[in-house]
N, C-alpha and C. Protein backbone atom coordinates (compact mmCIF):
# COMPACT_ATOMS: atom_id res chain seq x y z
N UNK A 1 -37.34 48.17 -36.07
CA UNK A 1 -37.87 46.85 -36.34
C UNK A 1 -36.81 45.96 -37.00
N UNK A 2 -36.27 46.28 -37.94
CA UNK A 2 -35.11 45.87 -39.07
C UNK A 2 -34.14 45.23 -37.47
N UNK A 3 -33.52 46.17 -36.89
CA UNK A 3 -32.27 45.66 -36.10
C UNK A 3 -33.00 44.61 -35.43
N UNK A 4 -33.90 45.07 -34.39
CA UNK A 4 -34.58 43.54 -34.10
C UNK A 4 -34.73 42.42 -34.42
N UNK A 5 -35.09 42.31 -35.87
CA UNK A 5 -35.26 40.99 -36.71
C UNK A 5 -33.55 40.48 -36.63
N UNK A 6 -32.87 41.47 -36.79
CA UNK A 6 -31.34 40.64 -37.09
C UNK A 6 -31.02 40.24 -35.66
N UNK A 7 -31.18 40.78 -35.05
CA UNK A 7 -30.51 40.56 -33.24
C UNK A 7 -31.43 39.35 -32.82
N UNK A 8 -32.56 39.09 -33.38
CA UNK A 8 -33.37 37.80 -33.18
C UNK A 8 -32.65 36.48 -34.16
N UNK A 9 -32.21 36.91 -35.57
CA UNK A 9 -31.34 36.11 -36.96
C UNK A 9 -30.21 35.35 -35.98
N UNK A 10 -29.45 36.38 -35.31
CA UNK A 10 -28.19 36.16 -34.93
C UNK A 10 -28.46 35.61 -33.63
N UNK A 11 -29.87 35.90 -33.09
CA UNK A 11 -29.71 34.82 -31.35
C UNK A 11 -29.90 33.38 -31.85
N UNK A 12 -30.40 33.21 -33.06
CA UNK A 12 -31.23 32.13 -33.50
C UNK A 12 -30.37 31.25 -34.17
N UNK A 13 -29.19 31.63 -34.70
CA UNK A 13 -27.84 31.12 -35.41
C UNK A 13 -27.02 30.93 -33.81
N UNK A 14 -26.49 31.31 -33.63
CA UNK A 14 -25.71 31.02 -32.52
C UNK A 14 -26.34 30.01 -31.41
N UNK A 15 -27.76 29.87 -31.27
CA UNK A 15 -28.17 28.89 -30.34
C UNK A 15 -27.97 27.44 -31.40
N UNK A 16 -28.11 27.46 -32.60
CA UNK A 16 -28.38 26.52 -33.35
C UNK A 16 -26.95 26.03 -33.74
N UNK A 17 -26.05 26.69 -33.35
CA UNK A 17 -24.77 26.17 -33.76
C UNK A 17 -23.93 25.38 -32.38
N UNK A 18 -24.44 25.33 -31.60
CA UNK A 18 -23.85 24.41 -30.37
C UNK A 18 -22.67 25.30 -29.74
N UNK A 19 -23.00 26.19 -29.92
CA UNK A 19 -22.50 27.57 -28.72
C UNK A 19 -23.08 27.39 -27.57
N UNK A 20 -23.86 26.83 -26.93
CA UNK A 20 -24.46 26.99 -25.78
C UNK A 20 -24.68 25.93 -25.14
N UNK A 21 -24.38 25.32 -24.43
CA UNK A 21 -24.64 23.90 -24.02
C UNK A 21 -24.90 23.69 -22.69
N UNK A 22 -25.42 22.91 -21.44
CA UNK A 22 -25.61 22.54 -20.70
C UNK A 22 -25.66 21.46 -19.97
N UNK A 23 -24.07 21.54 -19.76
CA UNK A 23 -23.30 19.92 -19.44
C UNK A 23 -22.61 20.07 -18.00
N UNK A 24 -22.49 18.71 -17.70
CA UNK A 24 -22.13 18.37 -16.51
C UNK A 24 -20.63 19.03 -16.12
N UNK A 25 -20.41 19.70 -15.12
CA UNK A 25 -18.94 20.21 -14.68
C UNK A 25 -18.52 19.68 -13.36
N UNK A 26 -19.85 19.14 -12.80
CA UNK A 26 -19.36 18.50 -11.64
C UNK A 26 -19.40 16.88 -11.37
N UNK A 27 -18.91 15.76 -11.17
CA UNK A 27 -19.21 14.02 -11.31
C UNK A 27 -20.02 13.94 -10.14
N UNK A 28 -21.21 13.18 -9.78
CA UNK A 28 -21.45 12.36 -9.02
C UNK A 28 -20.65 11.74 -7.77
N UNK A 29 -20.25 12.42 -6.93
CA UNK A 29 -19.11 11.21 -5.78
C UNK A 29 -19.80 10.98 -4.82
N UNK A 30 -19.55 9.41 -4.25
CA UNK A 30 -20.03 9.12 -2.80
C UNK A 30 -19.02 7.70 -2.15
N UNK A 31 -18.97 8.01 -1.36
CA UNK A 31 -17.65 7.09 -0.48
C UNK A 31 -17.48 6.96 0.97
N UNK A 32 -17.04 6.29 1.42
CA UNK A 32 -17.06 5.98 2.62
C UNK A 32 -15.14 6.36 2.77
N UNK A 33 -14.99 6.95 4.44
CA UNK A 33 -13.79 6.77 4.83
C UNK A 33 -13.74 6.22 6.38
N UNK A 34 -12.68 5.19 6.11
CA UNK A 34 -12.04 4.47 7.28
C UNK A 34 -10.75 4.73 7.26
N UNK A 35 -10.18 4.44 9.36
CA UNK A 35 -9.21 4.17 9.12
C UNK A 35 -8.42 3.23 9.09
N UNK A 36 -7.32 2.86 9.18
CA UNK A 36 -5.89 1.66 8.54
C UNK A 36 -7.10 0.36 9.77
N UNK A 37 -8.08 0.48 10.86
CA UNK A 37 -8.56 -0.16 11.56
C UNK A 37 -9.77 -1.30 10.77
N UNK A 38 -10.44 0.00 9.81
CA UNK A 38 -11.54 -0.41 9.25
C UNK A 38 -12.86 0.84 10.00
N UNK A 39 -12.64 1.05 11.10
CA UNK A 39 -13.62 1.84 11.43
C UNK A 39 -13.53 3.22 10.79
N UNK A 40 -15.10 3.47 10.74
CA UNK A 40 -15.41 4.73 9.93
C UNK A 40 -14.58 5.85 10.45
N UNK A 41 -14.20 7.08 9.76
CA UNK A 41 -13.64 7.94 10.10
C UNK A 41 -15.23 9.33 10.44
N UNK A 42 -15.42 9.66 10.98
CA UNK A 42 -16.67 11.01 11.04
C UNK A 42 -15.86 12.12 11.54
N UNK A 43 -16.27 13.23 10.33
CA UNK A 43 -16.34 14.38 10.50
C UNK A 43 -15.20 14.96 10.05
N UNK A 44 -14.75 13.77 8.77
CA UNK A 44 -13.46 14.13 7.84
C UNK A 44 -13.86 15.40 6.87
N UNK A 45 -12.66 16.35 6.42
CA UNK A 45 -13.42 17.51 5.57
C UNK A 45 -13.22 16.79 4.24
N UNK A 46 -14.16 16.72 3.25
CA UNK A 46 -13.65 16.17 1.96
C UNK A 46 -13.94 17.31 1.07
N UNK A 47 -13.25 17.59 0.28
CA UNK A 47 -13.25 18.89 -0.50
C UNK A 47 -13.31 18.43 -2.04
N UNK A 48 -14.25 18.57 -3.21
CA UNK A 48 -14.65 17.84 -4.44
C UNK A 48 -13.63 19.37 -5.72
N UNK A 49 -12.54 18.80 -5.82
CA UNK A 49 -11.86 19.92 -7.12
C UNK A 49 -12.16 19.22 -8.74
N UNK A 50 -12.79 20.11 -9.15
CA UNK A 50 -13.68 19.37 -10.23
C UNK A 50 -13.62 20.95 -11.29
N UNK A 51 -14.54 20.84 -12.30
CA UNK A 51 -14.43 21.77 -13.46
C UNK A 51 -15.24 22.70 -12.66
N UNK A 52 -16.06 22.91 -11.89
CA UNK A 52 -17.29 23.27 -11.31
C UNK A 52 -16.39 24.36 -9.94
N UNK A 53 -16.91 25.39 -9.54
CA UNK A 53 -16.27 25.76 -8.08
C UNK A 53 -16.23 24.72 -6.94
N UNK A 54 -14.80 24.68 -6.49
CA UNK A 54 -14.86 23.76 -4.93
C UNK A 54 -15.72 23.67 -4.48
N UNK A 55 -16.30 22.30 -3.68
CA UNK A 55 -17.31 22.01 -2.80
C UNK A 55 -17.01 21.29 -1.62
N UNK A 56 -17.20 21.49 -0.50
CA UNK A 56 -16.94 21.29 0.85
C UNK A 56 -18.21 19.74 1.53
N UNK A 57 -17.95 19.06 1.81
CA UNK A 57 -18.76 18.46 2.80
C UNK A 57 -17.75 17.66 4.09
N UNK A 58 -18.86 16.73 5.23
CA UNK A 58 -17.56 16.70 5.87
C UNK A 58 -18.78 15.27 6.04
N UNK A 59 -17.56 14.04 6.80
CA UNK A 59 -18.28 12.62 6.49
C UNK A 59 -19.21 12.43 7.93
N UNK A 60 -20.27 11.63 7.78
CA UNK A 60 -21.00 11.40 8.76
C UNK A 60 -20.29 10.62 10.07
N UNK A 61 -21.42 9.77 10.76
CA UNK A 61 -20.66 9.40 12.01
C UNK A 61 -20.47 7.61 11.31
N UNK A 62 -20.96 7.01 9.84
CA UNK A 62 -20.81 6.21 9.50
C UNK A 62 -19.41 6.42 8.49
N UNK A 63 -18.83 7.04 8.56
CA UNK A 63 -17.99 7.53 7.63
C UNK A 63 -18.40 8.11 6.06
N UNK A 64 -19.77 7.86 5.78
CA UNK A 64 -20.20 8.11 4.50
C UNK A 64 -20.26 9.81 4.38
N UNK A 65 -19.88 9.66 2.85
CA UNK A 65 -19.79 11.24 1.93
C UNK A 65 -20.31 11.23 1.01
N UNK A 66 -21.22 12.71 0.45
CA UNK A 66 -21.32 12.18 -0.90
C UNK A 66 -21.44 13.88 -1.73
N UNK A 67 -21.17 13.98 -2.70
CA UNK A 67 -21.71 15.09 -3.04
C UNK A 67 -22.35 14.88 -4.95
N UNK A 68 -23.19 15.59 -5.18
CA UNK A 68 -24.31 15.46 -6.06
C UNK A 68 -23.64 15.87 -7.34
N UNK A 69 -24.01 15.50 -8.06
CA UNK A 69 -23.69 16.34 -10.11
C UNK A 69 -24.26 17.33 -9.71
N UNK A 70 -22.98 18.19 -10.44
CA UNK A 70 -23.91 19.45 -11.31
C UNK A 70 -23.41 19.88 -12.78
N UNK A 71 -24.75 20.51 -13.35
CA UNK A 71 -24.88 20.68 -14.64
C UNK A 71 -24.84 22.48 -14.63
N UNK A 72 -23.97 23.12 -15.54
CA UNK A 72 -24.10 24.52 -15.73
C UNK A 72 -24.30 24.68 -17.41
N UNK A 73 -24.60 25.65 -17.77
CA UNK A 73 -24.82 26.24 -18.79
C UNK A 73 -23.83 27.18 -19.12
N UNK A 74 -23.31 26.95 -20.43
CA UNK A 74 -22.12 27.55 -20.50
C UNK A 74 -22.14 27.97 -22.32
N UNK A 75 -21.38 29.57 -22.42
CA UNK A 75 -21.80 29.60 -23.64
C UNK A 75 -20.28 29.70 -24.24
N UNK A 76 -19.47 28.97 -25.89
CA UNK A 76 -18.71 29.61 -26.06
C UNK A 76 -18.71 29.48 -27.28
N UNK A 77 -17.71 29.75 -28.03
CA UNK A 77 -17.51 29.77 -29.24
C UNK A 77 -16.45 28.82 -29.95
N UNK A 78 -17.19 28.15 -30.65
CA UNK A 78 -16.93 27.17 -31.66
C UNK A 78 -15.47 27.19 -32.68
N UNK A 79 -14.33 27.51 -32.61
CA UNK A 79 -13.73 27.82 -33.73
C UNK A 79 -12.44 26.79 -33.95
N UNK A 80 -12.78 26.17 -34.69
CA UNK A 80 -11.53 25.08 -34.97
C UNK A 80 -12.15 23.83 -34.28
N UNK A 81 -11.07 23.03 -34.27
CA UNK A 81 -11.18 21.68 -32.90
C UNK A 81 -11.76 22.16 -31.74
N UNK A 82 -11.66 21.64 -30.76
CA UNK A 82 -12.27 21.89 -29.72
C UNK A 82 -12.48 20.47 -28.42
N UNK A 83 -11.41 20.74 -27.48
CA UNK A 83 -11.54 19.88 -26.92
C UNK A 83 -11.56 20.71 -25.39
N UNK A 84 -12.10 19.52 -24.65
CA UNK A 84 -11.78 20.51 -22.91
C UNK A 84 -11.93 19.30 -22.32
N UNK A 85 -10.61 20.01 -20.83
CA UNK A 85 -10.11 19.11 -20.15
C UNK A 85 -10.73 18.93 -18.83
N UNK A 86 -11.36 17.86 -18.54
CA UNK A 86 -11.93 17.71 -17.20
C UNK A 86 -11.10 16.94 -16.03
N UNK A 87 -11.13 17.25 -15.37
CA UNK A 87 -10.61 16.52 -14.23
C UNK A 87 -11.27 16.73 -12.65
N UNK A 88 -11.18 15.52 -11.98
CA UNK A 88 -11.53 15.75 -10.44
C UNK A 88 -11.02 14.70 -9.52
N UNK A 89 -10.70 15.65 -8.54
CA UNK A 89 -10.38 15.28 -7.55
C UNK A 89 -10.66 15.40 -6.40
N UNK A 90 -10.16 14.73 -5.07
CA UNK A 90 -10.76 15.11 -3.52
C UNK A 90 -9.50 15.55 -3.18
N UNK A 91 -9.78 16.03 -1.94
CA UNK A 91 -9.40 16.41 -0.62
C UNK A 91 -9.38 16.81 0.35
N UNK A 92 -8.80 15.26 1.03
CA UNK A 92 -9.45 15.00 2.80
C UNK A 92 -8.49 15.44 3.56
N UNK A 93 -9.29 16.15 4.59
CA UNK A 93 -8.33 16.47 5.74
C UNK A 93 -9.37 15.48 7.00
N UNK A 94 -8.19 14.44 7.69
CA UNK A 94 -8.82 13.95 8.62
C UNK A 94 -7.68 14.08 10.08
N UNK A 95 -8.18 13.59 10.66
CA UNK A 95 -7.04 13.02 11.94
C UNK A 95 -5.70 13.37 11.84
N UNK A 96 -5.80 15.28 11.45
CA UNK A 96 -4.56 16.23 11.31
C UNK A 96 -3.87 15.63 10.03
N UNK A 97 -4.15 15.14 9.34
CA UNK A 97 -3.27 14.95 7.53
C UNK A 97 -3.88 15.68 6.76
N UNK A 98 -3.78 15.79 5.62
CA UNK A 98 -4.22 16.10 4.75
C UNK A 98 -3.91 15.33 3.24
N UNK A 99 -4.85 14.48 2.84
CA UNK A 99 -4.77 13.71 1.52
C UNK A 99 -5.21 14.34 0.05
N UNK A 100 -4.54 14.46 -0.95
CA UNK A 100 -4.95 14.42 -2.02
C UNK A 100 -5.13 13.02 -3.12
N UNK A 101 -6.23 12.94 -3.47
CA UNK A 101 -6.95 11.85 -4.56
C UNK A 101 -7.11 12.27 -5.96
N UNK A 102 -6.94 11.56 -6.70
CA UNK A 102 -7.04 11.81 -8.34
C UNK A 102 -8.62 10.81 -8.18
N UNK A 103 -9.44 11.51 -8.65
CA UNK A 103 -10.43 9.84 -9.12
C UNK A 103 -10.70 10.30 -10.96
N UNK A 104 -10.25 11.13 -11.57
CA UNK A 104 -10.33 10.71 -12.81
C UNK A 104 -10.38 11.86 -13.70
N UNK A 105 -10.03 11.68 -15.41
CA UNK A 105 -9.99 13.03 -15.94
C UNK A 105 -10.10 12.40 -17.30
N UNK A 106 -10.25 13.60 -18.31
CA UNK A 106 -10.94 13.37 -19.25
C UNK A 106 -10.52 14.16 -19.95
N UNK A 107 -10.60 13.98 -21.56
CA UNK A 107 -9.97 14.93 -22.45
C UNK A 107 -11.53 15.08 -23.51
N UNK A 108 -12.31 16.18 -24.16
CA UNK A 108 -13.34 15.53 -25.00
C UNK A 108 -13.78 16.94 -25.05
N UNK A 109 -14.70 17.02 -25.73
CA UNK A 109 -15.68 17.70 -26.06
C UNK A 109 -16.81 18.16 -25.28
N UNK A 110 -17.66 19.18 -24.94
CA UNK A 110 -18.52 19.69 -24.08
C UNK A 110 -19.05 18.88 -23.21
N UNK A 111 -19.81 17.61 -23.87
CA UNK A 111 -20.31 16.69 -23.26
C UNK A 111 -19.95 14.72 -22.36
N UNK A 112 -17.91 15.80 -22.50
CA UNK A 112 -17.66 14.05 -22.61
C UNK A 112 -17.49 13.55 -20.91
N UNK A 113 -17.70 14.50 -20.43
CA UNK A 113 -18.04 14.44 -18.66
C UNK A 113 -19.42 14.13 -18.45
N UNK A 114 -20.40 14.43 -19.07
CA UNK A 114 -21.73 13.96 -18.91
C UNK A 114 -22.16 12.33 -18.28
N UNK A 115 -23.08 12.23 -17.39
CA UNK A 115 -23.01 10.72 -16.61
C UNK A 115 -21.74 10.54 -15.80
N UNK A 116 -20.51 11.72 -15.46
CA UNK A 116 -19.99 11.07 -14.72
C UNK A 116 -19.64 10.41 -13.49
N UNK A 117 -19.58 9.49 -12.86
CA UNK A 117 -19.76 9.42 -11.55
C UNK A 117 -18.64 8.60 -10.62
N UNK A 118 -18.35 8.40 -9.63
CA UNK A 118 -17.31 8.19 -8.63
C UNK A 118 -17.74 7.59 -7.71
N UNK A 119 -17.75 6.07 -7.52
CA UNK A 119 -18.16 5.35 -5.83
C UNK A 119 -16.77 4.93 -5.59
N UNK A 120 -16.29 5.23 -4.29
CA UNK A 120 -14.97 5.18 -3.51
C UNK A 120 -14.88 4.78 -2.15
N UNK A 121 -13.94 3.41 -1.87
CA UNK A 121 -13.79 3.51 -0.88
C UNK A 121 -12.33 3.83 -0.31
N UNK A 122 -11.93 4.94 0.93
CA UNK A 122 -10.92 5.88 0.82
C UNK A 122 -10.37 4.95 2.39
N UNK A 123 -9.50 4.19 2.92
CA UNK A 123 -8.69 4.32 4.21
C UNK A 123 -7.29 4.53 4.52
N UNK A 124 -7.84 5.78 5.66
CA UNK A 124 -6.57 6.43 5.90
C UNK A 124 -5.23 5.42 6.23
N UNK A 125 -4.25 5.40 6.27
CA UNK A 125 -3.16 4.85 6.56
C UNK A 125 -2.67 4.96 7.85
N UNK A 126 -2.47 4.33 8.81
CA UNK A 126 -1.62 4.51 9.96
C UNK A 126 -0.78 5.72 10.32
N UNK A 127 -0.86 6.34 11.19
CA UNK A 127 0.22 8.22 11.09
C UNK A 127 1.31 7.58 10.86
N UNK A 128 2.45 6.20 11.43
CA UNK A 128 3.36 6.01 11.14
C UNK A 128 3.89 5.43 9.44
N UNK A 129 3.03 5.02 9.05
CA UNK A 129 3.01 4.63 7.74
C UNK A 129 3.31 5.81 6.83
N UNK A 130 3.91 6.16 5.71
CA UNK A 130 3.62 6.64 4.19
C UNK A 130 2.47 6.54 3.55
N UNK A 131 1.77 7.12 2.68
CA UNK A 131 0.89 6.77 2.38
C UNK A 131 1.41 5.76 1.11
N UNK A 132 0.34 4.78 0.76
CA UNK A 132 0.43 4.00 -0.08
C UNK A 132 0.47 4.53 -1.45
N UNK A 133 1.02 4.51 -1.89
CA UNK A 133 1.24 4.75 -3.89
C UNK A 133 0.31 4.31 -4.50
N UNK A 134 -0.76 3.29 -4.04
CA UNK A 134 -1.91 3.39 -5.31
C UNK A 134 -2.92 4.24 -4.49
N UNK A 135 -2.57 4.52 -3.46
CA UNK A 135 -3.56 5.57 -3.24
C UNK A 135 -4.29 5.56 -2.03
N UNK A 136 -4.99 6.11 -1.51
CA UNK A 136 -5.87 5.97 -0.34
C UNK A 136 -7.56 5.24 -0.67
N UNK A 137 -7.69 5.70 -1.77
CA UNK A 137 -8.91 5.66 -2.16
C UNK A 137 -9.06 4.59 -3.40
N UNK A 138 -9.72 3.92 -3.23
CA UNK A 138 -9.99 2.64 -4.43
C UNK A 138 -11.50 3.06 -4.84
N UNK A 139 -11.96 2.29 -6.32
CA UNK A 139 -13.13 1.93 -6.32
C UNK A 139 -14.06 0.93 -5.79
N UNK A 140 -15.03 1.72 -5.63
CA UNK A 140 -16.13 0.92 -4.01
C UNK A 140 -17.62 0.66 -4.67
N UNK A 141 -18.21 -0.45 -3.84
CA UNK A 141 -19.27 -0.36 -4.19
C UNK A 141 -20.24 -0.02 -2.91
N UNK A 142 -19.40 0.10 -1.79
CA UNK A 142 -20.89 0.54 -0.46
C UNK A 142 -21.14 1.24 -1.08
């Protein structure tokens, strides 16, 4: 009975000390891709690298993508400062290239990714072109 009560003391301290939390690891993204024309690109692979395991989708026949938040539960331990680094990014493979995108990162505490989200609009560049230095992908509001 005795060990019980403590193994209940000690679940009951550790939940209460913000060891355990249940925060966002994955952002919100949705975007459209065209190419250097304006017309939609369909059936681009866009790949979401985020705090969360890789996630795969591929764009419709309007060019639209999107993939959803997710929230995990995660337990650790508290000792000192405490900061963690978020970051995410895409990557598209379309019309034989392959692009990498930064859309954003974060330095903070358990919850400082929470609400995050990503509307983008991404067009590919001409095959003869370089890609552009600010990027393929801007912020969008379709």
């Amino acid at each position: 009975m005795a060990k019980w009560i403590r193994s209940a003391v000690l679940l009951t301290v550790i939940l209460q000390s913000g060891c355990v939390a249940h925060h966002q690891t994955q952002p919100a993204v949705d975007g459209r891709l065209t190419n250097s024309a304006g017309q939609p690109v369909q059936g681009a692979e866009i790949t979401l690298n985020s705090n969360a395991s890789p996630v795969s989708t591929v764009s419709d026949r309007d060019g639209f993508f999107s993939f959803p938040d997710k929230y995990e539960w995660t337990f650790f331990l508290p000792i000192g400062p405490m900061d963690w680094i978020y970051r995410s990014a895409l990557h598209i493979s379309a019309e034989g290239n392959s692009y990498e995108v930064e859309l954003g990162g974060r330095l903070g505490g358990v919850h400082a990714a929470d609400g995050e989200a990503y509307r983008v609009t991404c067009s590919l560049p001409d095959a003869s072109h370089s890609i552009p230095k600010a990027g393929i992908c801007q912020p969008g509001s379709e």
